[in-house]
C-alpha atoms as a PDB file:
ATOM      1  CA  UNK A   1       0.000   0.000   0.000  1.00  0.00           C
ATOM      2  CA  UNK A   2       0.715   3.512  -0.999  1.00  0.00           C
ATOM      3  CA  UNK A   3       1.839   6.287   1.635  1.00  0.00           C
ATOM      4  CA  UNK A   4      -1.092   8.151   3.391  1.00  0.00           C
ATOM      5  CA  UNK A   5      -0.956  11.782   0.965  1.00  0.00           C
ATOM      6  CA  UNK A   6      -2.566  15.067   2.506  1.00  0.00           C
ATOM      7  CA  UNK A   7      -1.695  18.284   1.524  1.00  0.00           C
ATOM      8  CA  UNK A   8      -1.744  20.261   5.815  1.00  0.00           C
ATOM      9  CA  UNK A   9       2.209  20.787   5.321  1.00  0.00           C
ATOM     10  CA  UNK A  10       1.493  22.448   2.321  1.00  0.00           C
ATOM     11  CA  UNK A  11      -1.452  24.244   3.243  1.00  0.00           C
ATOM     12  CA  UNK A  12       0.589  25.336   6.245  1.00  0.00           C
ATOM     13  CA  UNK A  13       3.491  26.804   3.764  1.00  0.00           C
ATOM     14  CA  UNK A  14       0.818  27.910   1.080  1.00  0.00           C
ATOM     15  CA  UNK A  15      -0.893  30.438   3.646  1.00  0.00           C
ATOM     16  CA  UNK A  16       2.592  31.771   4.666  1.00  0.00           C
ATOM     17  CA  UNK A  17       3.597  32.319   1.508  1.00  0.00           C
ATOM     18  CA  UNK A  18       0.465  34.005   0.553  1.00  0.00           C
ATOM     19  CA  UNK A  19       0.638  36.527   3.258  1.00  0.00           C
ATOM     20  CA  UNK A  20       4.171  37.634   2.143  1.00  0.00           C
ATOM     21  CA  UNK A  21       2.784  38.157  -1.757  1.00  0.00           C
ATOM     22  CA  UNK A  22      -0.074  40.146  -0.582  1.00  0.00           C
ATOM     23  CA  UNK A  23       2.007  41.969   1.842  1.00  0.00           C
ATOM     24  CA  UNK A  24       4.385  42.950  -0.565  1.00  0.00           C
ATOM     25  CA  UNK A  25       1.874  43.957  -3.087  1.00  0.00           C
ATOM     26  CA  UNK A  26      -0.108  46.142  -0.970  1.00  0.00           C
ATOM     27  CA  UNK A  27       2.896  47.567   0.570  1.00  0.00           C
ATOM     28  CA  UNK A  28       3.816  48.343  -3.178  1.00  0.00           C
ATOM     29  CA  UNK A  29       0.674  49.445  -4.156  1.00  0.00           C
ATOM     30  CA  UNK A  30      -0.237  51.687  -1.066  1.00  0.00           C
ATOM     31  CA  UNK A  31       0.990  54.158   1.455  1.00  0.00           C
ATOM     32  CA  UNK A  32      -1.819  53.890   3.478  1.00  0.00           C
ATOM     33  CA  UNK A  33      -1.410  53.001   7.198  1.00  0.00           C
ATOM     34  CA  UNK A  34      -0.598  49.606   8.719  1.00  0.00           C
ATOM     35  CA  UNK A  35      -4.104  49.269  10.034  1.00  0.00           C
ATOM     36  CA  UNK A  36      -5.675  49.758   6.638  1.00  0.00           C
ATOM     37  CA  UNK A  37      -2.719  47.315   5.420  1.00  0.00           C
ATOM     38  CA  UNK A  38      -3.754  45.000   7.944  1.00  0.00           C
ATOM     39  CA  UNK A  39      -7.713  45.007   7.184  1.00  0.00           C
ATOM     40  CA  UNK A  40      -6.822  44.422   3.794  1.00  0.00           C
ATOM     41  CA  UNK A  41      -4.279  41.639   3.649  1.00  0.00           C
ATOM     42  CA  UNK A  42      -7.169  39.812   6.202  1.00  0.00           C
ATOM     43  CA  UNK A  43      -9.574  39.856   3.601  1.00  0.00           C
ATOM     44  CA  UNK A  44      -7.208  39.265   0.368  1.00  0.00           C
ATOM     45  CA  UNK A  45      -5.786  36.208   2.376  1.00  0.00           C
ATOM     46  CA  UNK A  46      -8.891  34.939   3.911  1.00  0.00           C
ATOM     47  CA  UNK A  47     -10.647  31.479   3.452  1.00  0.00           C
ATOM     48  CA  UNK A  48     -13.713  32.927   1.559  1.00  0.00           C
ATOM     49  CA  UNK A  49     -11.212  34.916  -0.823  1.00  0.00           C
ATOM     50  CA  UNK A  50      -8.986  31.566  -1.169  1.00  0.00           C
ATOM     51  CA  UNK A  51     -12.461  29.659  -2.084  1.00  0.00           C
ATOM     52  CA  UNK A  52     -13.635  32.343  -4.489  1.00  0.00           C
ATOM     53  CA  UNK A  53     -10.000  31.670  -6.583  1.00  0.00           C
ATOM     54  CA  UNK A  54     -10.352  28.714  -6.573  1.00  0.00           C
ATOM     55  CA  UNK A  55     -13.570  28.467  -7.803  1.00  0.00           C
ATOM     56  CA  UNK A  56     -12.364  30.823 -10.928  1.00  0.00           C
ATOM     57  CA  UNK A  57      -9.546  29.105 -11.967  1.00  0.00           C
ATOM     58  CA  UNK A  58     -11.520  26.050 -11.875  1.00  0.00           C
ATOM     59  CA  UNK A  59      -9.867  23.805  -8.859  1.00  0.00           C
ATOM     60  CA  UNK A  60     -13.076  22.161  -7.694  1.00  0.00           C
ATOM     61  CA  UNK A  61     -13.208  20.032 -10.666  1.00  0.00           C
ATOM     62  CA  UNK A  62      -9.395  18.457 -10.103  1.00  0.00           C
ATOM     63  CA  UNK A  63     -10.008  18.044  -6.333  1.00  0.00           C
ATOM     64  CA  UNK A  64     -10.058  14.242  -5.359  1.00  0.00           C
ATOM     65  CA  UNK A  65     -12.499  13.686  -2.453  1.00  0.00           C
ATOM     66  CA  UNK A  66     -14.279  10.571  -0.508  1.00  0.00           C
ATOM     67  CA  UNK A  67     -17.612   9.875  -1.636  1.00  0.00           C
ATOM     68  CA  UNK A  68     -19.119  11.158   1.668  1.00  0.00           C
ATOM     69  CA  UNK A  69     -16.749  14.427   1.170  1.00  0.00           C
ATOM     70  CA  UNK A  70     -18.676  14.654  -2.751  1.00  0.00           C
ATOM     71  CA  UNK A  71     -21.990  14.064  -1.314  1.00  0.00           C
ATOM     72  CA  UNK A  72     -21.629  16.545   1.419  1.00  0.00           C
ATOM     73  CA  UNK A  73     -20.650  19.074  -1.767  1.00  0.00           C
ATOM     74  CA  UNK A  74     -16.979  19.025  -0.235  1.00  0.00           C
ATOM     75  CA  UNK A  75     -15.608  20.213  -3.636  1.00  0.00           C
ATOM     76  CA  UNK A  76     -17.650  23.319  -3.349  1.00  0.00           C
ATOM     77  CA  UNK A  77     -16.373  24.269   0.599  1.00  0.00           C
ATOM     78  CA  UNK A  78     -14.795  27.387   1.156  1.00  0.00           C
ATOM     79  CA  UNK A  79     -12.906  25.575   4.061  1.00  0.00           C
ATOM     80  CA  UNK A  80     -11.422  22.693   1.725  1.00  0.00           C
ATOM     81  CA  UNK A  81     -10.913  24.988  -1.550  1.00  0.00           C
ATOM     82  CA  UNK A  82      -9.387  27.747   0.758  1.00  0.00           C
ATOM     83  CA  UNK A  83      -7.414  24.930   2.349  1.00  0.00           C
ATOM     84  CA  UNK A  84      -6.507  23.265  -1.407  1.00  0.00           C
ATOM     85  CA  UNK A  85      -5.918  26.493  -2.759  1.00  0.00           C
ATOM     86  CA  UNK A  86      -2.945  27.267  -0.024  1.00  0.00           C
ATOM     87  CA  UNK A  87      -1.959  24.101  -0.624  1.00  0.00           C
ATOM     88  CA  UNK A  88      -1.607  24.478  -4.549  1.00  0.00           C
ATOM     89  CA  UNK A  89       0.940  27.618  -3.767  1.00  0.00           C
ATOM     90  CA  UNK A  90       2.647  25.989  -1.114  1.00  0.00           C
ATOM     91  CA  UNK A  91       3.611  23.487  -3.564  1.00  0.00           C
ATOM     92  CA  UNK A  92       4.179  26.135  -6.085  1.00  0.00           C
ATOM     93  CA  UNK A  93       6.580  27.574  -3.695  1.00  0.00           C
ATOM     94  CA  UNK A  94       8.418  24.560  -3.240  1.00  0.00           C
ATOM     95  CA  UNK A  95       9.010  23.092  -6.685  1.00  0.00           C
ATOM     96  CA  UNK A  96       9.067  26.626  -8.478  1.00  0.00           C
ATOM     97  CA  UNK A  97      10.293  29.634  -5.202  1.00  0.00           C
ATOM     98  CA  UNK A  98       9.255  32.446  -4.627  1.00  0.00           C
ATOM     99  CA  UNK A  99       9.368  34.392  -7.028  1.00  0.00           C
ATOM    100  CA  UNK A 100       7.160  32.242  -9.410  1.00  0.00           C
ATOM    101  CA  UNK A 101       4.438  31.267  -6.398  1.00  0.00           C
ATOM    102  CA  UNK A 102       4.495  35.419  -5.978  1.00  0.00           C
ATOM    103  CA  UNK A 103       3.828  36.380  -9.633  1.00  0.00           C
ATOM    104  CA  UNK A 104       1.095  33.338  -9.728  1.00  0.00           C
ATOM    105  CA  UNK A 105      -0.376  35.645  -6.735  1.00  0.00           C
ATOM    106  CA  UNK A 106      -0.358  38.364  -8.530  1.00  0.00           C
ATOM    107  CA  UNK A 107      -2.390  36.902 -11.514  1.00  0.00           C
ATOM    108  CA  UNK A 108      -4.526  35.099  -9.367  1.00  0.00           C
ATOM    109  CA  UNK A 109      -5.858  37.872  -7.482  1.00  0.00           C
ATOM    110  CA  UNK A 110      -5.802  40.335  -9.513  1.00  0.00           C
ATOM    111  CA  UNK A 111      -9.749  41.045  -9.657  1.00  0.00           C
ATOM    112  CA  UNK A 112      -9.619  40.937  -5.786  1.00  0.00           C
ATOM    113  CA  UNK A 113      -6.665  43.288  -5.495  1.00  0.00           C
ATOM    114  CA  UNK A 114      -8.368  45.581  -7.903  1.00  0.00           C
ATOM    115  CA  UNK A 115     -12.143  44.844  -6.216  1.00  0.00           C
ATOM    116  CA  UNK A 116     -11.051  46.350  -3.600  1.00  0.00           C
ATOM    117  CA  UNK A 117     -11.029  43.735  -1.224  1.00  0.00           C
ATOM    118  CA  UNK A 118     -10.778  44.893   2.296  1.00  0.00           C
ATOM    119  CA  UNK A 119     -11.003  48.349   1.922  1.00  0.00           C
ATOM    120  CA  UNK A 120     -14.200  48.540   4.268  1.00  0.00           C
ATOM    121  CA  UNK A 121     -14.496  47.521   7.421  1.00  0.00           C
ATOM    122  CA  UNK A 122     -14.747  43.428   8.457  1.00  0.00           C
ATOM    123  CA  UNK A 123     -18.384  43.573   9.535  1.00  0.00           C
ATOM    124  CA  UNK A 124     -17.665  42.213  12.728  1.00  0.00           C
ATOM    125  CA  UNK A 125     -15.271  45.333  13.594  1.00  0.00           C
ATOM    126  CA  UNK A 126     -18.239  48.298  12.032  1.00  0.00           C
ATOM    127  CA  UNK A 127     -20.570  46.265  14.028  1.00  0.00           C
ATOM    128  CA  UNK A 128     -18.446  46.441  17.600  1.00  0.00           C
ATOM    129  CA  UNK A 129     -17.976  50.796  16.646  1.00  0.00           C
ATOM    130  CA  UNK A 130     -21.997  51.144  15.619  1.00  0.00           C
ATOM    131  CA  UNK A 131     -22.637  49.295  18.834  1.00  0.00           C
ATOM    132  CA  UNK A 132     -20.164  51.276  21.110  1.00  0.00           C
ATOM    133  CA  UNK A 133     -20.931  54.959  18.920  1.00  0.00           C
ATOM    134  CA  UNK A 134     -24.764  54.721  19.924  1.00  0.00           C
ATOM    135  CA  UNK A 135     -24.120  53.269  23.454  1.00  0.00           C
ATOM    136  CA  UNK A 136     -25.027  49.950  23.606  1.00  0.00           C
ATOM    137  CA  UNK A 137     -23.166  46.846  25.062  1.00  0.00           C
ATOM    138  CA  UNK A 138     -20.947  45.246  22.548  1.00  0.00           C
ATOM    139  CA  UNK A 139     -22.968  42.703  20.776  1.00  0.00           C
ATOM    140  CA  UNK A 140     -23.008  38.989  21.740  1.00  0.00           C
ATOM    141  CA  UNK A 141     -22.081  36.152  19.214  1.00  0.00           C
ATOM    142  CA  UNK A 142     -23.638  32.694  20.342  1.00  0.00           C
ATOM    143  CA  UNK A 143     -23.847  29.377  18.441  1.00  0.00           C
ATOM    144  CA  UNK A 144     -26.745  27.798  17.693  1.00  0.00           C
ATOM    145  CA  UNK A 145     -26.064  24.951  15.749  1.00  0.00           C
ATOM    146  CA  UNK A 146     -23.348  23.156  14.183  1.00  0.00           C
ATOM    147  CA  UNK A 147     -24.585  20.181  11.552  1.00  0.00           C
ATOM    148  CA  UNK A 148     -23.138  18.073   8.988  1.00  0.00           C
ATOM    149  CA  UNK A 149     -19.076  15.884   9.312  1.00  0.00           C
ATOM    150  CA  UNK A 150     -16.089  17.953   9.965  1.00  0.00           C
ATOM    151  CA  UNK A 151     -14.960  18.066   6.445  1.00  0.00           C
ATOM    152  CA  UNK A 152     -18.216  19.973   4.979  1.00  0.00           C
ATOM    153  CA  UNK A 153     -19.626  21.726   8.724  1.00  0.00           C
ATOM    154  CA  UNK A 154     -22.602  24.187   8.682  1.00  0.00           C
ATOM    155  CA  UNK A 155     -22.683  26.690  11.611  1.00  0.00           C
ATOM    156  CA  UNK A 156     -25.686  28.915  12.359  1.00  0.00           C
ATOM    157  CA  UNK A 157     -24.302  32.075  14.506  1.00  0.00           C
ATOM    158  CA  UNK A 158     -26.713  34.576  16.455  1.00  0.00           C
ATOM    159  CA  UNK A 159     -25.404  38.257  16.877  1.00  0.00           C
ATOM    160  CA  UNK A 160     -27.066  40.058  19.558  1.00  0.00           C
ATOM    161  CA  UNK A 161     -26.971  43.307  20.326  1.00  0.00           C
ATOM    162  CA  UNK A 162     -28.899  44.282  23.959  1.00  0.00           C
ATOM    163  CA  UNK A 163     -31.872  46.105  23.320  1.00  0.00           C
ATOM    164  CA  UNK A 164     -32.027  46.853  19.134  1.00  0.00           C
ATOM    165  CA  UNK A 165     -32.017  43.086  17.851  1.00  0.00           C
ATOM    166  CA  UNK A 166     -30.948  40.098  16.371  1.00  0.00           C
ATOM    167  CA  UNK A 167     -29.807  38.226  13.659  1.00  0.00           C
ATOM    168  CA  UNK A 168     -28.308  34.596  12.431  1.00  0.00           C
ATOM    169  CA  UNK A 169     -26.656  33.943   9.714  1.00  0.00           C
ATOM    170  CA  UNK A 170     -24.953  30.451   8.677  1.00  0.00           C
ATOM    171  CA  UNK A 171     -21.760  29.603   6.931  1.00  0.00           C
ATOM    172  CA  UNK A 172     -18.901  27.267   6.723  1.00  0.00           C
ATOM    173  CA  UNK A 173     -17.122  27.891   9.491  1.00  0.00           C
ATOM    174  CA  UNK A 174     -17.999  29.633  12.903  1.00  0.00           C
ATOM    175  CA  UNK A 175     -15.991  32.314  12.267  1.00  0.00           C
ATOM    176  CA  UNK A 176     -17.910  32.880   8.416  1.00  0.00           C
ATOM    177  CA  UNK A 177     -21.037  32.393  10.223  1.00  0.00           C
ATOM    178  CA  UNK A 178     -20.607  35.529  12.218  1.00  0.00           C
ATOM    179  CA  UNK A 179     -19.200  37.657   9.933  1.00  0.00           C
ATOM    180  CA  UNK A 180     -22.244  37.167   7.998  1.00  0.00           C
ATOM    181  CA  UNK A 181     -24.361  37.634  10.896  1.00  0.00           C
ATOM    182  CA  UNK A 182     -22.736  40.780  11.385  1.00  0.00           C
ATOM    183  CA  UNK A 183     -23.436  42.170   7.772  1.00  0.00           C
ATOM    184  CA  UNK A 184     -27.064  41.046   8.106  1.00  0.00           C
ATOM    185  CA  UNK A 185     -27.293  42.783  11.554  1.00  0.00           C
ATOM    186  CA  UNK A 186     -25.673  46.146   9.978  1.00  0.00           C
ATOM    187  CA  UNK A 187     -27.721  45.755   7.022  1.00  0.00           C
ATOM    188  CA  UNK A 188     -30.865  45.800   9.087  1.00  0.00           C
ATOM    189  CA  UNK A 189     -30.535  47.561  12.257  1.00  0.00           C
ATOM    190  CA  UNK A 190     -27.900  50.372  11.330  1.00  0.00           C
END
């Protein structure tokens, strides 16, 4: 029998490598300040971003997956394609450097880069200032309900906030789940 393959090690290098291209790039491209910087490497590097290039250059369809993976639509995860996609440049990275896994970057998110991505506020962080610029306690996250196997999870997330409302919103992590909540909250209550 064959050797157990996975691709975490390369994940693992992948997202590092990632986060130095984008850094780079916006440092390049911008002089604003290193919080703006910050807020908008988060988004360029994050799992939903990661899933959405995948999903444009086409990576579900060469993903190999356990049948109850496909049936759960694994290939269409933002947790696994963000994961995969990492992956892919981590093993860019080590058969090709730097320098080529960098300039893949670039190409590859491009239409992020020039979207815009991360240039407004991660909903969770305008939803903490609305709550504390109109005087009300910071809101309260709370899961409601995980479902489905590890490899294709659903979470449903409540945001609270004491005395104006709240909202849930699901999504494929926890984290996903309440940055989505948050939007919805803002969306409805702000």
């Amino acid at each position: 029998m064959g050797e157990a393959r996975d691709y975490q090690r390369l994940e693992f290098l992948g997202d590092r490598v990632l986060g130095l291209a984008i850094a780079d790039w916006l440092h390049e491209k911008s002089d604003a300040a290193e919080g703006k910087l910050s807020q908008r490497l988060n988004a360029l590097v994050s799992r939903e971003t990661c899933a959405d290039v995948a999903r444009t250059l086409g990576v579900p369809a060469h993903i190999r997956l356990g049948k109850q993976a496909r049936d759960d639509g694994g290939a269409d995860s933002d947790n696994i394609l963000g994961d995969v996609m990492e992956a892919l440049i981590g093993a860019l990275f080590v058969d090709r450097g730097f320098d080529v896994a960098q300039a893949f970057v670039r190409r590859a998110w491009d239409k992020p880069m020039a979207g815009g991505a991360g240039q407004r506020k991660h909903p969770k962080a305008a939803l903490q200032e609305w709550a504390a610029g109109n005087r009300r306690k910071p809101p309260v996250y709370t899961l409601v309900r995980r479902d489905g196997p590890d490899h294709a999870a659903s979470f449903t997330v409540s945001v609270e906030v004491k005395g104006v409302g709240v909202m849930e919103a699901r999504g494929s992590s926890k984290q996903e789940a309440e940055t989505s909540a948050a939007r919805e909250f803002m969306n409805r209550f702000a």
